[in-house]
PDB file of N, CA and C in Angstrom:
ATOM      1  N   UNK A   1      71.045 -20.847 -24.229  1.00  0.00           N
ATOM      2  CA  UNK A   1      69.942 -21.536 -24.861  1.00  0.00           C
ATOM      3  C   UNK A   1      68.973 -22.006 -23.775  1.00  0.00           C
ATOM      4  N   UNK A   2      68.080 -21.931 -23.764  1.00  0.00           N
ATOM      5  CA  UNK A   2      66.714 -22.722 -22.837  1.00  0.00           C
ATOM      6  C   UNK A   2      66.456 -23.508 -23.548  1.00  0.00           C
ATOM      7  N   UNK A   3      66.033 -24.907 -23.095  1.00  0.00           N
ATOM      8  CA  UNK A   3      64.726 -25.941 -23.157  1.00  0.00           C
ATOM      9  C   UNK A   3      64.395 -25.549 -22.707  1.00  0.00           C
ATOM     10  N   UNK A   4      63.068 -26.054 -24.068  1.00  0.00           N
ATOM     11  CA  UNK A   4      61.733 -26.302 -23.782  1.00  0.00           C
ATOM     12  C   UNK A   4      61.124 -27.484 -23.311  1.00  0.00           C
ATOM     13  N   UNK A   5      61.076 -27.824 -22.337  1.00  0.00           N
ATOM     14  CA  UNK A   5      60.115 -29.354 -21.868  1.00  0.00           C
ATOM     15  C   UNK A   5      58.980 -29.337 -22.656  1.00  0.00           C
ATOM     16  N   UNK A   6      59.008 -30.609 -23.752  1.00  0.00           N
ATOM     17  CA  UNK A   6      57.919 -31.359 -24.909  1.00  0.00           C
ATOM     18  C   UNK A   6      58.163 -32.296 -24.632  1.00  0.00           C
ATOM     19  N   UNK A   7      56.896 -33.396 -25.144  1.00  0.00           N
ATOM     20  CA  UNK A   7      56.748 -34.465 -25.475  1.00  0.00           C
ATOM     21  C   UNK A   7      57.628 -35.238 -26.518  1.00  0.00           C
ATOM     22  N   UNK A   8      58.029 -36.051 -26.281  1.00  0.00           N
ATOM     23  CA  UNK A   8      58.936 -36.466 -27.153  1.00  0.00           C
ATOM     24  C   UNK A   8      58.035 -36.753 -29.258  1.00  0.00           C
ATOM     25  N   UNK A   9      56.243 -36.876 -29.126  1.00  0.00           N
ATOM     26  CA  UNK A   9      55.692 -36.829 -29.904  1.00  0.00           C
ATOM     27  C   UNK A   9      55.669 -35.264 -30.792  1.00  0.00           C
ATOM     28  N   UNK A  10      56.218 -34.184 -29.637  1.00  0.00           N
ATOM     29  CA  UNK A  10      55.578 -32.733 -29.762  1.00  0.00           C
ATOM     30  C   UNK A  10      57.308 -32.431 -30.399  1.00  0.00           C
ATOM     31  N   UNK A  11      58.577 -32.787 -30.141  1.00  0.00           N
ATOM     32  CA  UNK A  11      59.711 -32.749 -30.186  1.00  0.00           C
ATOM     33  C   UNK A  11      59.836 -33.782 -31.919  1.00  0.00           C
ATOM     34  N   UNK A  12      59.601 -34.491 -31.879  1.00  0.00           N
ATOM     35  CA  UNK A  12      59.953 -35.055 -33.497  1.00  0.00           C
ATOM     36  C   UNK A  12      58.992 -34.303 -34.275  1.00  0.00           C
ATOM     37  N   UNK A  13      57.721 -33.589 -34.082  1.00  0.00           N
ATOM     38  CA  UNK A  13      57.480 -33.014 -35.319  1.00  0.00           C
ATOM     39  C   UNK A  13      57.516 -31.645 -35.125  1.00  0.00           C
ATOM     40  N   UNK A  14      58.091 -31.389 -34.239  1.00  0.00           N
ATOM     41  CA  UNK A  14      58.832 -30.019 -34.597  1.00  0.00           C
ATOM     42  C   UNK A  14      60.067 -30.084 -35.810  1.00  0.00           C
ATOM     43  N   UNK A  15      60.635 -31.167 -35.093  1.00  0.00           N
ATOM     44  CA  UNK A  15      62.143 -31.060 -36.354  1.00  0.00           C
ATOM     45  C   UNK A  15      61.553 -31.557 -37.452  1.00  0.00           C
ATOM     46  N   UNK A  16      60.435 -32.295 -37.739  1.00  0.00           N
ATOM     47  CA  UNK A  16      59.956 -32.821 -39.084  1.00  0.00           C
ATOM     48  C   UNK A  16      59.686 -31.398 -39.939  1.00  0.00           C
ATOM     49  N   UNK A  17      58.794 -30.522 -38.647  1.00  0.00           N
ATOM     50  CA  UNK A  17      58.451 -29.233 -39.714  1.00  0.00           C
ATOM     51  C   UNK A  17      59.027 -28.213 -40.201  1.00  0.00           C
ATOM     52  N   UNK A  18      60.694 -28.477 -39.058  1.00  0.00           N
ATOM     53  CA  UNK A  18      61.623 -27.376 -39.603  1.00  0.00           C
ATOM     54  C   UNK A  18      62.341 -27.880 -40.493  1.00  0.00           C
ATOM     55  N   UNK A  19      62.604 -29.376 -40.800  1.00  0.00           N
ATOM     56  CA  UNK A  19      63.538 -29.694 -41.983  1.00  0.00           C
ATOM     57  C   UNK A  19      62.686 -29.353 -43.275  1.00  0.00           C
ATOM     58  N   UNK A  20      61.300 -28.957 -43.113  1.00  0.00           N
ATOM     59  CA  UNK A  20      60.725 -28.295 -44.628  1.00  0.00           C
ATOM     60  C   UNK A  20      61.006 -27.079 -44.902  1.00  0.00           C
ATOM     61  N   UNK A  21      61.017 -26.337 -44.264  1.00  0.00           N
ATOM     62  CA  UNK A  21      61.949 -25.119 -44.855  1.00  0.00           C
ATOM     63  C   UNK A  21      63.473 -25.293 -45.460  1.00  0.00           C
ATOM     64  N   UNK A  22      63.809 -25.871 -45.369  1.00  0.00           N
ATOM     65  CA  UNK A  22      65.497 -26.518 -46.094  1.00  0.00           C
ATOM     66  C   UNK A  22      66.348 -25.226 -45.377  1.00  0.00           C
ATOM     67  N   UNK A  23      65.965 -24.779 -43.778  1.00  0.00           N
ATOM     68  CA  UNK A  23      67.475 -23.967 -43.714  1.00  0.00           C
ATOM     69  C   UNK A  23      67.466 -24.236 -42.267  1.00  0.00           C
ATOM     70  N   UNK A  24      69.234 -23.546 -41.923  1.00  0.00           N
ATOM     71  CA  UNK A  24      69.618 -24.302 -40.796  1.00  0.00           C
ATOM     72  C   UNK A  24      68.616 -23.867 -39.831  1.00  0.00           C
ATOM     73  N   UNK A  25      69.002 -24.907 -38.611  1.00  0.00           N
ATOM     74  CA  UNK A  25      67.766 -24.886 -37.751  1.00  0.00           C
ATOM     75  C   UNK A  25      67.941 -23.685 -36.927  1.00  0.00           C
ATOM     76  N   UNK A  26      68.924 -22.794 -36.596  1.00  0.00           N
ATOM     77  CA  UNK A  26      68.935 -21.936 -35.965  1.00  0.00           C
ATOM     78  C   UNK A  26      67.998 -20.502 -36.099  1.00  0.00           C
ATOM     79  N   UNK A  27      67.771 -20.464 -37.768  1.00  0.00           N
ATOM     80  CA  UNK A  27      67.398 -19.461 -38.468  1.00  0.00           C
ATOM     81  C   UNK A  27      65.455 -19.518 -38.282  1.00  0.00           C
ATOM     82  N   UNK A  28      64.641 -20.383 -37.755  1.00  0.00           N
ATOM     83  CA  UNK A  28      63.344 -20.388 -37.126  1.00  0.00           C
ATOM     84  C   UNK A  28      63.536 -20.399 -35.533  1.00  0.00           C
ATOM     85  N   UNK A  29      63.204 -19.639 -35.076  1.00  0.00           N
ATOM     86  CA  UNK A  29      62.621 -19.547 -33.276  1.00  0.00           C
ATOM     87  C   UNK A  29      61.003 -19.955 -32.947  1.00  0.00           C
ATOM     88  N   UNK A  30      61.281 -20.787 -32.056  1.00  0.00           N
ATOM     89  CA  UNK A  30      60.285 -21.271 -31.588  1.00  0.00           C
ATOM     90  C   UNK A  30      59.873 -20.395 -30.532  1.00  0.00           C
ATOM     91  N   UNK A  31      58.665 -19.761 -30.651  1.00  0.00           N
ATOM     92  CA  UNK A  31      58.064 -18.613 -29.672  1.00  0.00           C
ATOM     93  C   UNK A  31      57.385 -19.161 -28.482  1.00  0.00           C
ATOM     94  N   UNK A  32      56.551 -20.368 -29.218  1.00  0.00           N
ATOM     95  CA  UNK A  32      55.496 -21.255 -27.781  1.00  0.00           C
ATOM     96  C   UNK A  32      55.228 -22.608 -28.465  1.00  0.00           C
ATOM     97  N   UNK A  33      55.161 -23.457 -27.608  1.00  0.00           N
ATOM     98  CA  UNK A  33      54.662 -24.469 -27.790  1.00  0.00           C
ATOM     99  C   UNK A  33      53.751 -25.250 -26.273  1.00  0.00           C
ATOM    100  N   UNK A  34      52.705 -25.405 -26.962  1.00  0.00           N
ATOM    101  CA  UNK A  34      51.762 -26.752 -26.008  1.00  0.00           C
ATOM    102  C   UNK A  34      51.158 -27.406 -26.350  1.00  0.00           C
ATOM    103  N   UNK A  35      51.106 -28.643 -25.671  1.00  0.00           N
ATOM    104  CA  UNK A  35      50.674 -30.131 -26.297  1.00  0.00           C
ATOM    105  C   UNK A  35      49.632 -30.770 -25.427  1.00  0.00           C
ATOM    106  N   UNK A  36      48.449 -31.065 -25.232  1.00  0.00           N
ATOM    107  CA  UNK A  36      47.893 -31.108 -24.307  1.00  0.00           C
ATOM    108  C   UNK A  36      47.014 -32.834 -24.919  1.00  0.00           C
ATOM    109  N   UNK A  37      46.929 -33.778 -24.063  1.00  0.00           N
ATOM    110  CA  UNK A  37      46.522 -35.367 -24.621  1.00  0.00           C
ATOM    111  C   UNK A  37      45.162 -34.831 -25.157  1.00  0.00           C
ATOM    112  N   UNK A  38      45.213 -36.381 -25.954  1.00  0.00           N
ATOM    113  CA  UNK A  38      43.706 -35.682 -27.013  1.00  0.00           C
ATOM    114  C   UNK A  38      43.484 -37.609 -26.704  1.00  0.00           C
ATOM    115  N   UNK A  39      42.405 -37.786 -26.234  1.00  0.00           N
ATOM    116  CA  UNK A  39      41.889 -39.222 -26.724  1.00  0.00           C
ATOM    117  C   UNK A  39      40.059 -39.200 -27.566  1.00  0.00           C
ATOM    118  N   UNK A  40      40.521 -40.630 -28.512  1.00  0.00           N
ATOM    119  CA  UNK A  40      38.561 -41.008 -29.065  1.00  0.00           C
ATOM    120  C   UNK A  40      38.523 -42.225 -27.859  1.00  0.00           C
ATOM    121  N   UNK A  41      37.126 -42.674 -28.567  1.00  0.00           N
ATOM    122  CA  UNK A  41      36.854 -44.280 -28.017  1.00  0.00           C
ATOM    123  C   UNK A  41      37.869 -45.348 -28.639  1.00  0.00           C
ATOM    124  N   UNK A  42      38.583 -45.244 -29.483  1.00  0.00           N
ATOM    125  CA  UNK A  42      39.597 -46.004 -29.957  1.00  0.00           C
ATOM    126  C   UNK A  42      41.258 -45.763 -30.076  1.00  0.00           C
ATOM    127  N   UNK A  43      41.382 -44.542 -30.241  1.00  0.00           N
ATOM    128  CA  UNK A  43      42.797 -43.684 -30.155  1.00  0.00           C
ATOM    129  C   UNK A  43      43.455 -43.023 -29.117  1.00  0.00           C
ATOM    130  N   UNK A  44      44.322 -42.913 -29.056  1.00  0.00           N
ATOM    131  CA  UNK A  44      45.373 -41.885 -27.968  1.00  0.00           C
ATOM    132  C   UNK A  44      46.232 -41.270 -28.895  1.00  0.00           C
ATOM    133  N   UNK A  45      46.510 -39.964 -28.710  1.00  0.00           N
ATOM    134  CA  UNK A  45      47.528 -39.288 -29.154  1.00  0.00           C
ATOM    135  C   UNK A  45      47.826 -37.786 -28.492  1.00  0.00           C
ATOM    136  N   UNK A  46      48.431 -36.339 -28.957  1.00  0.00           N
ATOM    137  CA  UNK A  46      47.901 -35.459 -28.274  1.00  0.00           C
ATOM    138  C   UNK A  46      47.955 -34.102 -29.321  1.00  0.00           C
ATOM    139  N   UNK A  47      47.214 -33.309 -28.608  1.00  0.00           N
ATOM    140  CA  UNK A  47      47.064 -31.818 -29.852  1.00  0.00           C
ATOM    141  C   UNK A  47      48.323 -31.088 -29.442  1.00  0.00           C
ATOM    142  N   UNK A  48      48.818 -30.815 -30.757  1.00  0.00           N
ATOM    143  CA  UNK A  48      50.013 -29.430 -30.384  1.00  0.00           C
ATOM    144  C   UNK A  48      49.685 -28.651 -31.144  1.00  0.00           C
ATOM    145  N   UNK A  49      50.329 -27.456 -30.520  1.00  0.00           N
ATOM    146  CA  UNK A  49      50.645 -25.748 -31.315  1.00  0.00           C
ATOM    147  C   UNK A  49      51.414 -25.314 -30.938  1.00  0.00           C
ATOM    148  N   UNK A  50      52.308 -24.973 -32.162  1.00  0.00           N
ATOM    149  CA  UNK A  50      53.574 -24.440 -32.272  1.00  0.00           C
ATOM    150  C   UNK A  50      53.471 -22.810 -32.914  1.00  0.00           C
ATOM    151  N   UNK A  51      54.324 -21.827 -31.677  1.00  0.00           N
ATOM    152  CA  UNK A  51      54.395 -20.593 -32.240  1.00  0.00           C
ATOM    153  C   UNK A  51      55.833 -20.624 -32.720  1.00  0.00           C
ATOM    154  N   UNK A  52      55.841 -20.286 -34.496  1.00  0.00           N
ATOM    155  CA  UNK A  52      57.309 -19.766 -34.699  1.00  0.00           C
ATOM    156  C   UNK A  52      57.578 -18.394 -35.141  1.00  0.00           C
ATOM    157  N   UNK A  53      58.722 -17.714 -35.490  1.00  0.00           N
ATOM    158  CA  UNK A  53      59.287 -16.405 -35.797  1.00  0.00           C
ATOM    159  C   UNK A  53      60.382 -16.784 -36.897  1.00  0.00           C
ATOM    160  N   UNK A  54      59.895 -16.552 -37.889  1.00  0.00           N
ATOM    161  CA  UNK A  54      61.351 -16.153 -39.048  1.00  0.00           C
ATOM    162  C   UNK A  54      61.734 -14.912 -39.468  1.00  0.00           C
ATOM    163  N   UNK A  55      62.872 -14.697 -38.679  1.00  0.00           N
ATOM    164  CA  UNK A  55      63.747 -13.609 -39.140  1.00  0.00           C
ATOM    165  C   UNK A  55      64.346 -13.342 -40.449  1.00  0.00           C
ATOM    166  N   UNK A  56      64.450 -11.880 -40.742  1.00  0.00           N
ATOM    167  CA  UNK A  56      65.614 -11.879 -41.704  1.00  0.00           C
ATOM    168  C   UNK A  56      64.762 -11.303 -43.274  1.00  0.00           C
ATOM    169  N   UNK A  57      65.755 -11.112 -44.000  1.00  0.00           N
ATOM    170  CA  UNK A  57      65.154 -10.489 -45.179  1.00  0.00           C
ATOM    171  C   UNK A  57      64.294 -11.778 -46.034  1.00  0.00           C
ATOM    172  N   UNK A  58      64.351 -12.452 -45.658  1.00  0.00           N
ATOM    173  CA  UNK A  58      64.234 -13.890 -46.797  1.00  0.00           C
ATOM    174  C   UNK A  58      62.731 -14.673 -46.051  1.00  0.00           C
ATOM    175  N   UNK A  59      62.811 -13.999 -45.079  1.00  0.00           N
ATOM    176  CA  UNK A  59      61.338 -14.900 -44.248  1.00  0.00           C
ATOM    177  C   UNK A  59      60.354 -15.314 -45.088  1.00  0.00           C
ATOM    178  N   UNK A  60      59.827 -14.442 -45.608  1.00  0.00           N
ATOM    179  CA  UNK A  60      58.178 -15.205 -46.748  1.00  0.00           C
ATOM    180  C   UNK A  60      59.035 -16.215 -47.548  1.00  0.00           C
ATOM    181  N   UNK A  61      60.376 -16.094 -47.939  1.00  0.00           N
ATOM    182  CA  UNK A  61      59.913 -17.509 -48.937  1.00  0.00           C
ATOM    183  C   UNK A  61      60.652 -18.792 -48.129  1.00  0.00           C
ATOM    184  N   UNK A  62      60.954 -18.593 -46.614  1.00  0.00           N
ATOM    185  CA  UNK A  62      61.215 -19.439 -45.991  1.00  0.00           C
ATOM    186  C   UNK A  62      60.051 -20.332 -45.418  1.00  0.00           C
ATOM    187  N   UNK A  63      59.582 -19.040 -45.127  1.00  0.00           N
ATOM    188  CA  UNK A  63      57.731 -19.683 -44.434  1.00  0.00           C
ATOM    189  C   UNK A  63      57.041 -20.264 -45.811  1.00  0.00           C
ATOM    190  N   UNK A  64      57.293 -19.865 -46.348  1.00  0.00           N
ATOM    191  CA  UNK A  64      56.525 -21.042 -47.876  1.00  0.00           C
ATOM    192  C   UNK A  64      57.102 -22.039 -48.286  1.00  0.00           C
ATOM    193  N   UNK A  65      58.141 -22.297 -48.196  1.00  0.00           N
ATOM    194  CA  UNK A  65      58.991 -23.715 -48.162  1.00  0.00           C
ATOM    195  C   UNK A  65      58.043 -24.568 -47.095  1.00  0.00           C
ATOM    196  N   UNK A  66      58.336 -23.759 -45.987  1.00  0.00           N
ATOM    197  CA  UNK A  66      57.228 -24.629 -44.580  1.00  0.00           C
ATOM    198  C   UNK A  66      56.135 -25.003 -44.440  1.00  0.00           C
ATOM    199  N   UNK A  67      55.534 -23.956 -45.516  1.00  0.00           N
ATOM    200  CA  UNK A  67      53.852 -24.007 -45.050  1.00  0.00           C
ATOM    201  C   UNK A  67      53.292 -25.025 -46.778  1.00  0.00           C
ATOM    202  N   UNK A  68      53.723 -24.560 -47.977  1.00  0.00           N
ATOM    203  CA  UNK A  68      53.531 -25.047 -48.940  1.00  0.00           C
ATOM    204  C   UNK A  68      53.397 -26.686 -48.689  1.00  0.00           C
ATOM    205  N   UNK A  69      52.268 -27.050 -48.918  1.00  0.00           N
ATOM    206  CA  UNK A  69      51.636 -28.694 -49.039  1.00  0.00           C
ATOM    207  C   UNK A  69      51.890 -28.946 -47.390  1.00  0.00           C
ATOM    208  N   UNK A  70      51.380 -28.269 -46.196  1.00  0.00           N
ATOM    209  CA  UNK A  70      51.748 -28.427 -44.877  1.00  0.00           C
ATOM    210  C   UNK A  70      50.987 -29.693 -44.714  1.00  0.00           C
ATOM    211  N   UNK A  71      49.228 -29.613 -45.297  1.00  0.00           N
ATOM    212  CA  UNK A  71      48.464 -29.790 -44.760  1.00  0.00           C
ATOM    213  C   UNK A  71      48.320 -31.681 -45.170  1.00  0.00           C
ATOM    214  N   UNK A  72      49.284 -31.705 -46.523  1.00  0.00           N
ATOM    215  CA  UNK A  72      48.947 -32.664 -46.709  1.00  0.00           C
ATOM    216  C   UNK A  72      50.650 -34.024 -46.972  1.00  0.00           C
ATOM    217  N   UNK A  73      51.428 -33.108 -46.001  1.00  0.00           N
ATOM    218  CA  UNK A  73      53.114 -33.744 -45.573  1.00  0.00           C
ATOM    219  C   UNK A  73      53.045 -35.069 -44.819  1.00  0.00           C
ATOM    220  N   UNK A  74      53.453 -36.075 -45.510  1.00  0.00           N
ATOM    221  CA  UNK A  74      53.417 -37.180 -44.889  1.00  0.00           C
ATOM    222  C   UNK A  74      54.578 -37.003 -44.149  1.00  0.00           C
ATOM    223  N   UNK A  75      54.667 -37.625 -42.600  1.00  0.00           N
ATOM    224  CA  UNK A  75      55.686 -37.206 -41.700  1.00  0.00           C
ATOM    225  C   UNK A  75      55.995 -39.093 -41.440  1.00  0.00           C
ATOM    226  N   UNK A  76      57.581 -38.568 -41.255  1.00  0.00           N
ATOM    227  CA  UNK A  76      57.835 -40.321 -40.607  1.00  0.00           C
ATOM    228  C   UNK A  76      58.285 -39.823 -39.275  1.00  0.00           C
ATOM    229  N   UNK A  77      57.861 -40.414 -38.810  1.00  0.00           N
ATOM    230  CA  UNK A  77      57.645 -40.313 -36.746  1.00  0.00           C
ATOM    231  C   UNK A  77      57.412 -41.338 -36.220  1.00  0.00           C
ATOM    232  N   UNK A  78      58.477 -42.132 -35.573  1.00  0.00           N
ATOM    233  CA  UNK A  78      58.290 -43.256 -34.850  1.00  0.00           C
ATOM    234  C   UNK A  78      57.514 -43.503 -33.805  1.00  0.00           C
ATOM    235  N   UNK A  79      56.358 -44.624 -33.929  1.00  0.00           N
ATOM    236  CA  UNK A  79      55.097 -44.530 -32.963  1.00  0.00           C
ATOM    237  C   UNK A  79      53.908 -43.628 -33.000  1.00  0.00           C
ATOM    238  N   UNK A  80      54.384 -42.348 -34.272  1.00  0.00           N
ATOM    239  CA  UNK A  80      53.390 -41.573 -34.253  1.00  0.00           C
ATOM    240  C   UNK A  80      52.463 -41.312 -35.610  1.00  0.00           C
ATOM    241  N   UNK A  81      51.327 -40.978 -36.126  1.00  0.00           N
ATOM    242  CA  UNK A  81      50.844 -40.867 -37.258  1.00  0.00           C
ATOM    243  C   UNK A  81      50.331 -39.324 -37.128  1.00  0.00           C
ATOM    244  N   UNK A  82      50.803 -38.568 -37.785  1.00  0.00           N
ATOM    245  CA  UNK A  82      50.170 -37.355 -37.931  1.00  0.00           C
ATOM    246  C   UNK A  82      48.739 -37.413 -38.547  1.00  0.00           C
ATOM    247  N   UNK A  83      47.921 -37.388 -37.422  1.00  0.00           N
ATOM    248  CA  UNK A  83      46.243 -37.102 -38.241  1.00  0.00           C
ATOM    249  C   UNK A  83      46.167 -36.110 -38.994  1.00  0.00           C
ATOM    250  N   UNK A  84      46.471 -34.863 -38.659  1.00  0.00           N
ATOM    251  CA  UNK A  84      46.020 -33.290 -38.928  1.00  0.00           C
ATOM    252  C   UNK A  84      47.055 -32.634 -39.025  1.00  0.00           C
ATOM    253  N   UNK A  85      47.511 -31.237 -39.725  1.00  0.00           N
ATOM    254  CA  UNK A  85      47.617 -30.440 -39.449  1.00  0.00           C
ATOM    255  C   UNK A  85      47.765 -29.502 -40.186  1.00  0.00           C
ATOM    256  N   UNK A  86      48.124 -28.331 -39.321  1.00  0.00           N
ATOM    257  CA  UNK A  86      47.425 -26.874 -40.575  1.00  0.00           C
ATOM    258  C   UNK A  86      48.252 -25.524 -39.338  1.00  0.00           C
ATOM    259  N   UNK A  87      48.517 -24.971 -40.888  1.00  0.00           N
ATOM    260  CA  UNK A  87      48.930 -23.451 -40.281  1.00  0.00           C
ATOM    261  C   UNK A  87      47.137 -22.905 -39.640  1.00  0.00           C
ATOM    262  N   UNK A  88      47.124 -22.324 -38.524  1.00  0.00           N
ATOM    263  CA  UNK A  88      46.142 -21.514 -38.493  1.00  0.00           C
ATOM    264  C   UNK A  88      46.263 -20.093 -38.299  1.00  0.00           C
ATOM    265  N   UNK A  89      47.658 -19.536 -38.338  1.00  0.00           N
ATOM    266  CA  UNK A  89      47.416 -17.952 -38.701  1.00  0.00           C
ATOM    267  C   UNK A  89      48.923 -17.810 -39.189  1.00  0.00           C
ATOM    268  N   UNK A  90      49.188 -16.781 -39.877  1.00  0.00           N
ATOM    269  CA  UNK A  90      50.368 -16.360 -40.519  1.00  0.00           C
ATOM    270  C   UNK A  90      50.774 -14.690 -40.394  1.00  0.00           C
ATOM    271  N   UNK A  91      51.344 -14.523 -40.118  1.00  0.00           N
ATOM    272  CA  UNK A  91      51.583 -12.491 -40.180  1.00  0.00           C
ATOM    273  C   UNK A  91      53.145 -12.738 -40.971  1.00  0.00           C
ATOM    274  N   UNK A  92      52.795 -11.530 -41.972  1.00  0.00           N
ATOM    275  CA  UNK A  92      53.911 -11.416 -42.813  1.00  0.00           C
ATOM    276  C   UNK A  92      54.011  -9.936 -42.508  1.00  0.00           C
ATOM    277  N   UNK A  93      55.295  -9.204 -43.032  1.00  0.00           N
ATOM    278  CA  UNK A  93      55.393  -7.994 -43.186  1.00  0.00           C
ATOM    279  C   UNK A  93      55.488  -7.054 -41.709  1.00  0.00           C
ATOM    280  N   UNK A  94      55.696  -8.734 -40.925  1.00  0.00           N
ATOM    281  CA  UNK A  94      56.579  -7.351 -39.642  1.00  0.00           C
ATOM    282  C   UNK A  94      57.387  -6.702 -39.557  1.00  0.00           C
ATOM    283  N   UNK A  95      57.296  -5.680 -38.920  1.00  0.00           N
ATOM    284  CA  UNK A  95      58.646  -4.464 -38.690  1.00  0.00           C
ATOM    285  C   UNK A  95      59.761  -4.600 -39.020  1.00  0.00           C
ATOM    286  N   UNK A  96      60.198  -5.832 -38.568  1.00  0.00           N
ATOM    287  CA  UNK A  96      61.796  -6.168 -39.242  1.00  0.00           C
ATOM    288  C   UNK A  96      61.529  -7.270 -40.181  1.00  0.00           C
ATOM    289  N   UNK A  97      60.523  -7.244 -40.968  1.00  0.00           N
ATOM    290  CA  UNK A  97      60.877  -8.629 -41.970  1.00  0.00           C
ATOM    291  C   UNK A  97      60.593  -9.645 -41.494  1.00  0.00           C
ATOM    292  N   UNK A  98      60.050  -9.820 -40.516  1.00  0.00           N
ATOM    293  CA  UNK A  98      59.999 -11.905 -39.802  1.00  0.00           C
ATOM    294  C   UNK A  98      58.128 -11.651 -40.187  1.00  0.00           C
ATOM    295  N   UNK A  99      58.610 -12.852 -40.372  1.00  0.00           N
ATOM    296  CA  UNK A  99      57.237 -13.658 -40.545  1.00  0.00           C
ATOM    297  C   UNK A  99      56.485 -15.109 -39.246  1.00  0.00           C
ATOM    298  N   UNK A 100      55.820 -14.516 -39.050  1.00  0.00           N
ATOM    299  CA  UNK A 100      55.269 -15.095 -37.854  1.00  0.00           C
ATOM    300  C   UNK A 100      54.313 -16.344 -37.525  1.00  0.00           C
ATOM    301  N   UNK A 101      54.084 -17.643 -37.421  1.00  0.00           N
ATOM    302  CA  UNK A 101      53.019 -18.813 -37.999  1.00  0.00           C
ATOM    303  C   UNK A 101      52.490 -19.212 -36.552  1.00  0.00           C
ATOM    304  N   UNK A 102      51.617 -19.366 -36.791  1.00  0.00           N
ATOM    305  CA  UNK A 102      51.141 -20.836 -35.635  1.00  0.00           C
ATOM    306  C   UNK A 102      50.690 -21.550 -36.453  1.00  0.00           C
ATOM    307  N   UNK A 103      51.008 -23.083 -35.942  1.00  0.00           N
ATOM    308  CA  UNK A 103      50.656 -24.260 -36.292  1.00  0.00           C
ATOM    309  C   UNK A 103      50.154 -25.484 -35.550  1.00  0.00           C
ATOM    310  N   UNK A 104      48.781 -25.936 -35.552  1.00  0.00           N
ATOM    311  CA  UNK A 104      48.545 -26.893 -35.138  1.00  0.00           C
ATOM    312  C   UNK A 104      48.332 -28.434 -36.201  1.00  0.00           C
ATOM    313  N   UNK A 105      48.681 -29.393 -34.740  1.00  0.00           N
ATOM    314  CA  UNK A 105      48.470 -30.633 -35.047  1.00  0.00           C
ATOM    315  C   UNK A 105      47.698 -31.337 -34.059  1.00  0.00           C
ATOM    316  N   UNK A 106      47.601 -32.575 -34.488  1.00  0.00           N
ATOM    317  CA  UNK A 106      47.402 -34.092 -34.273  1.00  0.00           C
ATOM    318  C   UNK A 106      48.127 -34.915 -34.111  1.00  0.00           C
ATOM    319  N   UNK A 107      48.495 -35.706 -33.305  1.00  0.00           N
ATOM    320  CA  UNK A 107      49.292 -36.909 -33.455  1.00  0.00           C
ATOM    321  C   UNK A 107      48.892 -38.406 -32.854  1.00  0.00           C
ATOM    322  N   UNK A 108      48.721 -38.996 -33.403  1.00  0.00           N
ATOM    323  CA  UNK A 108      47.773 -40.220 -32.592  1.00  0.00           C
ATOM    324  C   UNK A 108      48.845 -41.317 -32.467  1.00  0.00           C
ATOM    325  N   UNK A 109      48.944 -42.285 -31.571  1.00  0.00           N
ATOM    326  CA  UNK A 109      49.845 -42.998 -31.430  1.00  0.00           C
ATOM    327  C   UNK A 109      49.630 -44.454 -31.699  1.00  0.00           C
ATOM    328  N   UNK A 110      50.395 -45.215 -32.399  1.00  0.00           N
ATOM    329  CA  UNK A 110      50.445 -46.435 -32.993  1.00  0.00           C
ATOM    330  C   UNK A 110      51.088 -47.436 -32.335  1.00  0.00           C
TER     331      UNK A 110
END
């Protein structure tokens, strides 16, 4: 297994977004992730994007468990408030069946 070195902000909503698919955690691969600080004149928090891969015959209706109401998932994250976030690309119907997402966020800190 490798770690990945994340933010501990970039690390809780990863597992927030894989417990929406309802399956074990082994069955999504995390392809890339980077988190890079985001500040306003009033806020701190930082932007992430997450590349994942779902394998297997069952992928589309795994990735729709995940992605279904993404945009508007209230997350509990200690210290953190999810401003944003959103699938911004999806590939279905790869070669072997996996279905492929990136996802960005927001996270501003409280």
């Amino acid at each position: 297994m490798i770690r990945v070195l994340m933010s501990s902000a970039a690390a809780a909503l990863l597992r927030a977004i894989l417990l929406r698919a309802d399956v074990a955690r082994e069955r999504i691969l995390l392809t890339e992730v980077r988190s890079t600080d985001w500040q306003s004149l009033t806020m701190i928090g930082e932007r992430h994007e997450f590349g994942l891969r779902i394998p297997g015959p069952d992928a589309a209706a795994v990735a729709a468990r995940l992605c279904d109401g993404l945009a508007d998932a209230d997350f509990t994250i200690a210290g953190q408030l999810v401003a944003d976030i959103a699938v911004v690309d999806q590939m279905s119907g790869l070669a072997d069946g996996a279905v492929s997402l990136s996802i960005e966020a927001l996270t501003i800190t409280v």
